[in-house]
Protein backbone atom coordinates (compact mmCIF):
# COMPACT_ATOMS: atom_id res chain seq x y z
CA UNK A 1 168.05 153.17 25.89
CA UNK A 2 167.83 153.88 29.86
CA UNK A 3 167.00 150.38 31.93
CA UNK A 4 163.06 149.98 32.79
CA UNK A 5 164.17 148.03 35.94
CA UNK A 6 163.37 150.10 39.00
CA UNK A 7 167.00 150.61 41.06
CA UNK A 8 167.23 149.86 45.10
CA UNK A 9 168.84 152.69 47.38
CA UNK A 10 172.11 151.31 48.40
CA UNK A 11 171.96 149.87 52.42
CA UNK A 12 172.67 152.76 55.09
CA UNK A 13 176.42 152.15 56.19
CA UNK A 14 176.14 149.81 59.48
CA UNK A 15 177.71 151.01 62.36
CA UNK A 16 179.51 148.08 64.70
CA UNK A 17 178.23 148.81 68.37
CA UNK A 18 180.87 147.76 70.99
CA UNK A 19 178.78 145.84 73.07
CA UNK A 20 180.42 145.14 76.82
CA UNK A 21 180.95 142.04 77.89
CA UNK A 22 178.10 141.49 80.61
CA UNK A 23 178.06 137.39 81.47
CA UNK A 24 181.12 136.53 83.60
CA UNK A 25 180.50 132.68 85.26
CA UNK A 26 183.18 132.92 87.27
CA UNK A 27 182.43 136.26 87.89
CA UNK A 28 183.76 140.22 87.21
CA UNK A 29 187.52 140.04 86.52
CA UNK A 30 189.22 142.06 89.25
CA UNK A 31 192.12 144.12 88.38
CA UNK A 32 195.72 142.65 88.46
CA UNK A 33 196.66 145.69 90.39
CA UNK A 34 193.83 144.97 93.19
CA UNK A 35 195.22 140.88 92.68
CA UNK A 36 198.76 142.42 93.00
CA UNK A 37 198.26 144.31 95.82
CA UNK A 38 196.76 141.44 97.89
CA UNK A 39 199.94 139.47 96.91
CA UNK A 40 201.94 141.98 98.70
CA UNK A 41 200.05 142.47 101.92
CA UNK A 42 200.79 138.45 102.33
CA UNK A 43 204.11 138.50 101.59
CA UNK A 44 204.19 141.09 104.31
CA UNK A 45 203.23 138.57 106.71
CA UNK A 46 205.60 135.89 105.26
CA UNK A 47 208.66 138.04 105.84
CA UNK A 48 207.49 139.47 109.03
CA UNK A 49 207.00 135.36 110.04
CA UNK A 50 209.95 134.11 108.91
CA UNK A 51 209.29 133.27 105.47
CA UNK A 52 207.76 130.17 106.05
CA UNK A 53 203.86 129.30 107.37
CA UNK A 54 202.20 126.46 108.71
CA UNK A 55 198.67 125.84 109.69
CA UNK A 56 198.83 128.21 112.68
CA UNK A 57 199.63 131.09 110.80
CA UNK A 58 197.06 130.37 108.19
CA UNK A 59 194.25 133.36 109.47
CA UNK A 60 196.81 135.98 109.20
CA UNK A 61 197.48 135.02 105.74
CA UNK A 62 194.00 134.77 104.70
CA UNK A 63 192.85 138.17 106.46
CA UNK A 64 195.74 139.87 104.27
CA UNK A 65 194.86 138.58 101.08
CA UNK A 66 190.88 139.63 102.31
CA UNK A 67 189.79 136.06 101.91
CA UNK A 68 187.78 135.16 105.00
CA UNK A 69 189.72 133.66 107.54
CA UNK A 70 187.33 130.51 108.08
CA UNK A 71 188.59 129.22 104.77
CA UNK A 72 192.32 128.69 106.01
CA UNK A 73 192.39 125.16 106.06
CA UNK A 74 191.55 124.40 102.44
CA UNK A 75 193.88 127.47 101.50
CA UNK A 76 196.22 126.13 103.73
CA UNK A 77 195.72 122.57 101.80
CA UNK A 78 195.64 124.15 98.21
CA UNK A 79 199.32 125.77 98.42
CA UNK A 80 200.40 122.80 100.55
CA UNK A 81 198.94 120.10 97.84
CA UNK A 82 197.58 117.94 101.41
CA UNK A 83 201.30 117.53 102.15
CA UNK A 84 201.07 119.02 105.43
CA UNK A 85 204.00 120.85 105.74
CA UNK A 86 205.50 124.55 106.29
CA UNK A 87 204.80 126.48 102.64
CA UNK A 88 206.48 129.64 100.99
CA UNK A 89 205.59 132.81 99.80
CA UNK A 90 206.50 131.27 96.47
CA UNK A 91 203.74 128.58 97.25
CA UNK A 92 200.84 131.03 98.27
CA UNK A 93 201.66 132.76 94.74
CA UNK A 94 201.89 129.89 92.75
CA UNK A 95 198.29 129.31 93.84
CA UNK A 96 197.37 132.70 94.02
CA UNK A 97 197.96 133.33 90.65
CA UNK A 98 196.17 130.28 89.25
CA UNK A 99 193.38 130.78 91.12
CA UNK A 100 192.81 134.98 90.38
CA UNK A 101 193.31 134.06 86.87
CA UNK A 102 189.84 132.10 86.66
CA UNK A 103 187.88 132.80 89.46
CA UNK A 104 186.80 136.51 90.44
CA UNK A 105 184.37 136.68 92.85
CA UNK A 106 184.02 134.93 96.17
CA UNK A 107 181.50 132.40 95.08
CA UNK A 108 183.97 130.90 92.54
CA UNK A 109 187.44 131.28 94.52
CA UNK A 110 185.36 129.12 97.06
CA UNK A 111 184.62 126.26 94.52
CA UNK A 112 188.11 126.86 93.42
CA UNK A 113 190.00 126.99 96.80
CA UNK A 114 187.86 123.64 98.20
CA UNK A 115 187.10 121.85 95.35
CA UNK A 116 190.55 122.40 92.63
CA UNK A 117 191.06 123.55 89.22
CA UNK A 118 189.14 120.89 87.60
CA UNK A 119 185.72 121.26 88.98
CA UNK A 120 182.67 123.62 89.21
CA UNK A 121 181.02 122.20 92.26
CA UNK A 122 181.17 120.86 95.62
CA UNK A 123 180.80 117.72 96.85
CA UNK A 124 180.17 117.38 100.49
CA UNK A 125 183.15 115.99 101.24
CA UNK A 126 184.52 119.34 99.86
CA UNK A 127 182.92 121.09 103.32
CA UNK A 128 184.39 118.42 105.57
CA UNK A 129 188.11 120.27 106.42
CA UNK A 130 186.85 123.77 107.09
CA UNK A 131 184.32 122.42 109.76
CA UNK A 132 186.94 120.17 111.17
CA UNK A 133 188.60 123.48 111.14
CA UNK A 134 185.96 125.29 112.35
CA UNK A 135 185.94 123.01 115.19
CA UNK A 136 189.66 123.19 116.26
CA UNK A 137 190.22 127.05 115.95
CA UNK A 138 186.97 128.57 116.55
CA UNK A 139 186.56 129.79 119.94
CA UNK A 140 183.08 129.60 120.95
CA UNK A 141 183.46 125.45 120.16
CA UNK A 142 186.17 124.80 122.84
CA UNK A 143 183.60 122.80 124.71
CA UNK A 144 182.97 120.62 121.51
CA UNK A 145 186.51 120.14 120.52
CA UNK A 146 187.23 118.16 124.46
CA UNK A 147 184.33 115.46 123.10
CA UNK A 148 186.26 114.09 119.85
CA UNK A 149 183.57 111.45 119.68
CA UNK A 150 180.62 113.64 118.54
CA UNK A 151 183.16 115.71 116.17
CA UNK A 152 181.67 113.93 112.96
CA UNK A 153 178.39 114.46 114.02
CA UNK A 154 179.10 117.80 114.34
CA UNK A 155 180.28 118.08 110.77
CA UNK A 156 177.65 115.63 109.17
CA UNK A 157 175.19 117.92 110.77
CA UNK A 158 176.18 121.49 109.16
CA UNK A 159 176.63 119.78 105.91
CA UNK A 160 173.36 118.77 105.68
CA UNK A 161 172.12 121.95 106.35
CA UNK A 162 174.14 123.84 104.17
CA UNK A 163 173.17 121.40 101.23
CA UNK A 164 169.45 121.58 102.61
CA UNK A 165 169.56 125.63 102.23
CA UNK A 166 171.87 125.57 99.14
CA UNK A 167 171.92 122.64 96.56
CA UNK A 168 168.23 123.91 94.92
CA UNK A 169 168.69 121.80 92.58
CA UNK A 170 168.96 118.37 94.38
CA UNK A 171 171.90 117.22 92.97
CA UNK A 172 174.49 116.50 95.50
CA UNK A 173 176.82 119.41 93.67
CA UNK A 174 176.88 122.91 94.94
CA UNK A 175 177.57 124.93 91.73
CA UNK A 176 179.11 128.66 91.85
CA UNK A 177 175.54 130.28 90.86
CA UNK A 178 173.57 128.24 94.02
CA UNK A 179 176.27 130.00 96.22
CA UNK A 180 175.65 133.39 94.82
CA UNK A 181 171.78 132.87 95.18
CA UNK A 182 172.78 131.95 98.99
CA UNK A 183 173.53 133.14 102.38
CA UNK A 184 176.10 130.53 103.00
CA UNK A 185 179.30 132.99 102.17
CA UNK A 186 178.31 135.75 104.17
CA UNK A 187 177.39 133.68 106.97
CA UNK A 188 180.96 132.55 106.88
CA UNK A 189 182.33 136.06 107.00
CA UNK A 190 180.11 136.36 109.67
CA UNK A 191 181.88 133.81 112.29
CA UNK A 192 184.59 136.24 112.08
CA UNK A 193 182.34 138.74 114.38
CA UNK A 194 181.62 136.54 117.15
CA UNK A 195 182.67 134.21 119.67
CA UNK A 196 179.10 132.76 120.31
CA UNK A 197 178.62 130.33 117.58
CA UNK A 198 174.43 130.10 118.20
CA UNK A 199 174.70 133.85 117.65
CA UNK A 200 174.44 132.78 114.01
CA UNK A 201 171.55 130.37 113.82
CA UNK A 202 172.47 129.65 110.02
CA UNK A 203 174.47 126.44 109.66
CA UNK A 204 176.88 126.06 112.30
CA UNK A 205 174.79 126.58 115.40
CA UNK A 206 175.86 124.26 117.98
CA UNK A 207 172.45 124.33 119.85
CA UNK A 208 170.76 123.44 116.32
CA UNK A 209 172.95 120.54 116.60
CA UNK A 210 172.07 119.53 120.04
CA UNK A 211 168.94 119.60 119.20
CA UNK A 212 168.90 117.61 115.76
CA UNK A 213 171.39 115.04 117.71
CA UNK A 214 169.08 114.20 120.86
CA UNK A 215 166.21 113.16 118.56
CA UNK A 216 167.81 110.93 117.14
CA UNK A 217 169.78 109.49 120.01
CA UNK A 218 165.84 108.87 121.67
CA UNK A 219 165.01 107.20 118.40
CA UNK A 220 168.59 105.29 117.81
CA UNK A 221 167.84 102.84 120.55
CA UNK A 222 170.98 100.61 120.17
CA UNK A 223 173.06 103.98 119.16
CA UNK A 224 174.47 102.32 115.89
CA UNK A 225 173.63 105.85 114.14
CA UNK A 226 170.80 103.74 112.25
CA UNK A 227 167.34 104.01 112.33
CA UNK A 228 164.66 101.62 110.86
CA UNK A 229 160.65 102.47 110.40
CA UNK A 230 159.91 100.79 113.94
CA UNK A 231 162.40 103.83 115.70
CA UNK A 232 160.84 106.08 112.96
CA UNK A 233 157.46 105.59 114.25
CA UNK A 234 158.60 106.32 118.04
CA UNK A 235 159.30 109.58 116.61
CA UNK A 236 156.85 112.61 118.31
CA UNK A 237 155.54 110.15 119.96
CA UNK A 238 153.93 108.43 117.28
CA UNK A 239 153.11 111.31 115.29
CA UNK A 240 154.26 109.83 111.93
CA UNK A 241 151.41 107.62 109.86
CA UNK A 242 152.69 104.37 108.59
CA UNK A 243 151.89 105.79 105.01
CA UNK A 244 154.30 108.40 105.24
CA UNK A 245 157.32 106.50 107.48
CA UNK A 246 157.27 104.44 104.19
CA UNK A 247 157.72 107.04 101.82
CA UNK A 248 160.28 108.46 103.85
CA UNK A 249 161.93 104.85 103.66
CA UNK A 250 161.25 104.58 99.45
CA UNK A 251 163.79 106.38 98.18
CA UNK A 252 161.71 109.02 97.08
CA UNK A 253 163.80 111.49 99.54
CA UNK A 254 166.68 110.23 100.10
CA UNK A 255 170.23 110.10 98.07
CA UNK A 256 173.27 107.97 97.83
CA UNK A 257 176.84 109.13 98.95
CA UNK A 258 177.43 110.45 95.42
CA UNK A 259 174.62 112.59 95.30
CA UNK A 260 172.22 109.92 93.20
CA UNK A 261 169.03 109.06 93.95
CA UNK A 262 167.94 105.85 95.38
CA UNK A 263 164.85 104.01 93.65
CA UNK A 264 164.33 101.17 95.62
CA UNK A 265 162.99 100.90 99.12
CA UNK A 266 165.23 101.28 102.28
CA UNK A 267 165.21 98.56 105.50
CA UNK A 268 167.34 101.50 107.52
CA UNK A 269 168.52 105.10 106.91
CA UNK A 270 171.02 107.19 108.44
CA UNK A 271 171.64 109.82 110.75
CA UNK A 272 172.08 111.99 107.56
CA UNK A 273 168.70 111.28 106.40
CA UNK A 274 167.52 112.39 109.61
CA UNK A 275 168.74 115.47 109.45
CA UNK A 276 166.69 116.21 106.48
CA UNK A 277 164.01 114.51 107.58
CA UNK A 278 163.81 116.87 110.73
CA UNK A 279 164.16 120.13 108.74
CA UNK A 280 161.48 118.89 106.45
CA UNK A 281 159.17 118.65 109.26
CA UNK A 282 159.66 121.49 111.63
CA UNK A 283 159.89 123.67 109.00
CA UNK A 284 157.34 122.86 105.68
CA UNK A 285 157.36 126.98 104.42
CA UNK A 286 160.85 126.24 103.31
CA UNK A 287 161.19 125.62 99.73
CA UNK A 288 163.69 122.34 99.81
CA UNK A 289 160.79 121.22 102.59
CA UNK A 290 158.29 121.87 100.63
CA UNK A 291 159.87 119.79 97.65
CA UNK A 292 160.57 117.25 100.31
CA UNK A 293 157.38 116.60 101.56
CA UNK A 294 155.73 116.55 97.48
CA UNK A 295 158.17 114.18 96.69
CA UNK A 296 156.84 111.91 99.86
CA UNK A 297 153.44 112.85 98.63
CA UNK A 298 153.20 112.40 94.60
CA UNK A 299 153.18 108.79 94.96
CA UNK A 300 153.32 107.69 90.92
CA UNK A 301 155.80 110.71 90.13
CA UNK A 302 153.61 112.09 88.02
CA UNK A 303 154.03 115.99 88.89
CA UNK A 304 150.97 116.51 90.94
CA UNK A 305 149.05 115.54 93.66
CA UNK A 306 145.83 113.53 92.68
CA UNK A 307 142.66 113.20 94.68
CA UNK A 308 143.58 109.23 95.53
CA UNK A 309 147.20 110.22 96.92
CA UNK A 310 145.91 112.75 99.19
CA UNK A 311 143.22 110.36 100.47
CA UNK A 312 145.40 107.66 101.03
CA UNK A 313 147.34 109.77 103.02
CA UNK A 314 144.63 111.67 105.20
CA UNK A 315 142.98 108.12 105.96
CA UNK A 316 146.97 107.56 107.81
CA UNK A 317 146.03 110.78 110.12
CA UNK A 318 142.26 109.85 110.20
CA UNK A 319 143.79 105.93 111.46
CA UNK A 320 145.61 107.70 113.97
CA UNK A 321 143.14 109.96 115.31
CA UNK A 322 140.36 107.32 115.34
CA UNK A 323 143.32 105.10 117.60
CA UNK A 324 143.17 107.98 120.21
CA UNK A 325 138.89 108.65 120.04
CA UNK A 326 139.42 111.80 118.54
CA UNK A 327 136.82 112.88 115.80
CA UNK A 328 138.16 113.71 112.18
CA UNK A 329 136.44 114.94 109.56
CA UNK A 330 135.38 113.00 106.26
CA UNK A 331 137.99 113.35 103.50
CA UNK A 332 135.51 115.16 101.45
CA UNK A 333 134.86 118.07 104.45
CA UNK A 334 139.27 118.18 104.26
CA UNK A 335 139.50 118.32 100.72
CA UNK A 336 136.90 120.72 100.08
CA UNK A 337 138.80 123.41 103.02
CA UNK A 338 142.48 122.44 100.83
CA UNK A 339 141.50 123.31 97.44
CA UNK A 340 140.12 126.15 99.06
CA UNK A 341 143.23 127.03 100.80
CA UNK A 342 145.64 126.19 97.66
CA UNK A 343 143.58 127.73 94.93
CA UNK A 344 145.61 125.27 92.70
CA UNK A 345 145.83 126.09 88.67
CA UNK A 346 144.28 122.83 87.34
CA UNK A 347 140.96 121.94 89.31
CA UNK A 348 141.19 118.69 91.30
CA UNK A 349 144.93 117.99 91.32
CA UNK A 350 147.79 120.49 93.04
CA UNK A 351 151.33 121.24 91.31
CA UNK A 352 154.21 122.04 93.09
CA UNK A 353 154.18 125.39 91.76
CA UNK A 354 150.53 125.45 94.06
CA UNK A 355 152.04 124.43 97.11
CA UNK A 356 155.58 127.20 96.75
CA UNK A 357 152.87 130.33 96.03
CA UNK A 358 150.44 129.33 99.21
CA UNK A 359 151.28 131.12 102.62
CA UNK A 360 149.46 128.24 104.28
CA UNK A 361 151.33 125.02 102.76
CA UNK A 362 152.03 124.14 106.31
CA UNK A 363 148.93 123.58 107.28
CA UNK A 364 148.40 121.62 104.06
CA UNK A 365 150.95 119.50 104.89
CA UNK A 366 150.36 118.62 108.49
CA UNK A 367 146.96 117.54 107.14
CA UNK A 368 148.91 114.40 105.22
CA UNK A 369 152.39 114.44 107.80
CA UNK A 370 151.29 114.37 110.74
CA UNK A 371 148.26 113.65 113.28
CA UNK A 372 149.14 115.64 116.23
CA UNK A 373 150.13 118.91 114.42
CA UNK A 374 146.97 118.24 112.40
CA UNK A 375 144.77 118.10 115.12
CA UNK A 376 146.36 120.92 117.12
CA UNK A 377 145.75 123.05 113.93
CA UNK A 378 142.43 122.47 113.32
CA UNK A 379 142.07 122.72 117.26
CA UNK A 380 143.63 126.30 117.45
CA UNK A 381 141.65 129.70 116.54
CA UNK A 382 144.45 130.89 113.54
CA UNK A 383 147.93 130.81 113.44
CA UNK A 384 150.59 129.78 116.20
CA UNK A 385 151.60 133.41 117.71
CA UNK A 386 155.17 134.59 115.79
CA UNK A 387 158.17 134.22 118.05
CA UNK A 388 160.76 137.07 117.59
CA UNK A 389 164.82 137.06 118.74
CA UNK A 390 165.50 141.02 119.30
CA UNK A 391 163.41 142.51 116.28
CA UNK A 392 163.53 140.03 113.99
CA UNK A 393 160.81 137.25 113.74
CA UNK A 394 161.99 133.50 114.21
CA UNK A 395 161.61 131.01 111.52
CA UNK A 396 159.87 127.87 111.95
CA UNK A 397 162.76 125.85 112.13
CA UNK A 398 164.68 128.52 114.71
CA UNK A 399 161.70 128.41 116.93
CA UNK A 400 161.16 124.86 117.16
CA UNK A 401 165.03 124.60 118.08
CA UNK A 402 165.00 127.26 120.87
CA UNK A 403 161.91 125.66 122.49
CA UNK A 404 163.67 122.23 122.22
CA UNK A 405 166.75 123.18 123.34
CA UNK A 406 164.99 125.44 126.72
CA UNK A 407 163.19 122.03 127.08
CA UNK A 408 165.80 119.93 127.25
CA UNK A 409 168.00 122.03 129.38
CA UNK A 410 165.40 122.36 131.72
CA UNK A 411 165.25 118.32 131.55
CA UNK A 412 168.98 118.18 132.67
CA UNK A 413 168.70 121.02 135.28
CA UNK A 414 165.83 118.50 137.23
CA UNK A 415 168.44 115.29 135.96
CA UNK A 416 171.08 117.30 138.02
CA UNK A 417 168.95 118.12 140.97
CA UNK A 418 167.85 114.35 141.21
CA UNK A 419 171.44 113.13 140.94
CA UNK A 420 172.82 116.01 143.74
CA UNK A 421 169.86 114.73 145.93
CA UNK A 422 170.56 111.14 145.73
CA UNK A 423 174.26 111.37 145.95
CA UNK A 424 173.45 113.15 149.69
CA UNK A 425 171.71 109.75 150.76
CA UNK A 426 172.96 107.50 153.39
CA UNK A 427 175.21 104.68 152.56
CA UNK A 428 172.44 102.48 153.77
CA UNK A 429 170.39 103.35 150.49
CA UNK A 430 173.15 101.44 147.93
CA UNK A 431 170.41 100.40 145.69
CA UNK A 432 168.42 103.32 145.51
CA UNK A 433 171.61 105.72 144.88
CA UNK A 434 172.89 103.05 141.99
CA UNK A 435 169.39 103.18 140.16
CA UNK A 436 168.86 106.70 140.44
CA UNK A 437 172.47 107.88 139.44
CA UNK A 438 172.19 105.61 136.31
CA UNK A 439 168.83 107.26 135.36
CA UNK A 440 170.18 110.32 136.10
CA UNK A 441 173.38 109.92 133.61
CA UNK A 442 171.11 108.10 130.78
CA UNK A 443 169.16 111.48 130.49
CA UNK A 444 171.98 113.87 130.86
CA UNK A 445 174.07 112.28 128.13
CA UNK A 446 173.03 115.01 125.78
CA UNK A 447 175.79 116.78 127.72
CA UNK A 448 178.41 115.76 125.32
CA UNK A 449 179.68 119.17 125.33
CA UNK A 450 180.84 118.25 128.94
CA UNK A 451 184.13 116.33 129.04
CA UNK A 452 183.33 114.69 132.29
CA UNK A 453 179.83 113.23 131.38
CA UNK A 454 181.36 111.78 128.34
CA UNK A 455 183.71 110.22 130.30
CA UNK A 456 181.33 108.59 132.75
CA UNK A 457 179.33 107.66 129.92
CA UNK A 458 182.26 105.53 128.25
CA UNK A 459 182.87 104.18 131.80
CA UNK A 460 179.38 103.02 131.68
């Protein structure tokens, strides 16, 4: 008797799919032969050298083996293990070979070549020796590289910026995916084409520098590279509410040498802090400013910006403005003209997420930041005219830095005229020539470029 049960069709036969391996996190292996080849076009240079290299022989290494040449020093260091001394051909491909075998693309041969074998990230003291380099070898720095004194600076400087551009996440650790989602790489490549380092406003630009530094030399009144909420409040000439020089000072911005933040209240930050402080302000469309100046803003942490915190802070401007008998508008007229400008998701209260999607978050911003950028906004008929290098259209940040730096030439130009008159006086005129020669010298020390100023200065 045949089964009643009903019978299934067998399965269809699967058929395995070779599926290519697409996620690579230390990026697309290249080819041994490509590796190989590289290893050959050094050893090249070895033999042609004499078969063994030191520091000064470092770019012609690097430019064979195509890694940029600005890295030498911490290739240099790698094959050398910080022992400073002449290394091999057998050294380069000892580290060579370690380091093709696990990192492909330039973003992770970087972490690699600065940071070693053991980690995924850079720590800022990772940066350090290639700007020291930087310093020594590059040639449109030989003016810098006479004033050893301001060397540091120097190097504290572009690290901040290349953390402020870079480390998205706020963590104090530059991973291999933030430098693929950055410039920073190819601005390094880029040093290779010039002479004129403010050619390259990105990172390393020595009138960015000059700039960031004189600020807070007018602030740093006893020049012990630390600044309290009295010098803070000096700043743009008094610009700054008290409301927001104390967030600045909470912790809520700020991080500890390791990259941690800080969650109690500060008597004194650095020149470090300053740094980002300045970015933050003279240029709030950039995302780590805009995260910045939330941070200062969202006063219980909570994730968005409540009707009482922005009050609190607009009645800092309003304080100011009323100080100076300039009229301000209730914080109901402001509020109203905000959520109106913001168009935030959830009525009342503004997300970060607001603030990154609005055009405008600038002027939001000023409206809490600061008085006189406030008032000149509300003042002006639109937006500030766009300012354009060649064909391409300044940034906030590169603007305010080319009109600072024009303005404070200009200052030492009149400093220098002043001095050259007074140093033409007759002998009779002792007193006059000493107090006008000191005045003169106290505003031209943002000449540290100039060996001979510095000099006088430390005579001073």
């Amino acid at each position: 008797m045949e089964s009643e049960w009903p019978t299934t069709p067998p399965l269809p036969k699967v058929q395995v799919v070779d599926v290519p391996r697409f996620f690579f996190p230390k990026g697309v292996p290249i080819s041994i032969s490509e590796n190989e080849a590289a290893l050959r076009r050094v050893n090249d240079v070895f033999s042609t050298i004499g078969n063994k290299v030191t520091m000064i022989n470092m770019a012609e290494v690097c430019r064979a083996a195509g890694i940029p040449i600005y890295w030498k020093r911490s290739v240099y260091d790698s094959c050398c293990n910080n022992l400073s001394r002449s290394i091999s051909i057998a050294d380069f491909a000892s580290w060579w070979n370690r380091m093709t075998a696990v990192a492909h693309d330039e973003a992770a041969r970087f972490v690699y070549t600065l940071a070693g074998p053991n980690r995924n990230y850079l720590t800022k003291e990772d940066l350090a020796p290639i700007l020291k380099d930087l310093i020594e070898t590059f040639p449109g720095l030989h003016f810098l590289r006479e004033a050893e004194e301001f060397h540091s600076r120097y190097v504290e400087t572009v690290i901040v910026r290349i953390f402020w551009a870079v480390n998205r996440s706020w963590t104090g650790r530059i991973t291999i995916n933030e430098l693929r989602r950055s410039n920073f790489l190819e601005t390094i490549r880029k040093l290779e084409t010039t002479d004129d380092i403010n050619a390259i406003t990105n990172y390393f630009s020595y009138e960015h520098f000059y700039v960031i530094y004189c600020k807070f030399y007018e602030l740093d009144k006893d020049h012990d590279l630390i600044i309290n909420k009295i010098d803070m409040s000096q700043h743009c000439n008094g610009a700054l509410p008290p409301q927001i020089i104390d967030r600045i000072f909470s912790g809520a911005v700020t991080r500890s040498p390791a990259g941690k933040r800080i969650r109690q209240a500060l008597e004194t930050i650095g020149y470090t802090d300053f740094v980002a402080f300045l970015l933050a302000e003279e240029d709030k469309r950039h995302p780590t400013s805009i995260e910045y100046w939330f941070r200062c803003l969202d006063l219980d942490g909570d994730g968005v910006l409540s009707m009482y915190e922005m009050e609190y802070f607009y009645n800092g401007i309003k304080n100011k403005m009323d100080q100076h008998n300039i009229d301000s508008m209730r914080f109901d007229d402001v509020i109203c003209n905000l959520l109106d400008l913001i168009r935030p998701k959830q009525p009342n209260v503004i997300s970060l997420s607001d603030l990154k999607k609005c055009l405008l978050c600038t002027r939001f911003f000023n409206t809490f930041v600061n008085w006189v950028k406030y008032y000149e906004q509300e003042a002006s008929e639109g937006e500030r005219a766009t300012v354009t290098d060649g064909e391409e259209e300044l940034n906030d940040w590169d603007r305010y830095c080319l009109e600072e730096y024009e303005a404070l030439m200009a200052d030492d130009q009149d400093n220098d005229e002043l001095e050259d008159i007074n140093l033409n006086l007759d002998d009779d005129d002792d007193l006059l020539i000493g107090s006008n020669i000191n005045t003169a010298v106290n505003l031209s020390l943002r000449e540290f470029g100039d060996s001979q100023r510095t000099k006088i200065l430390e005579a001073i």
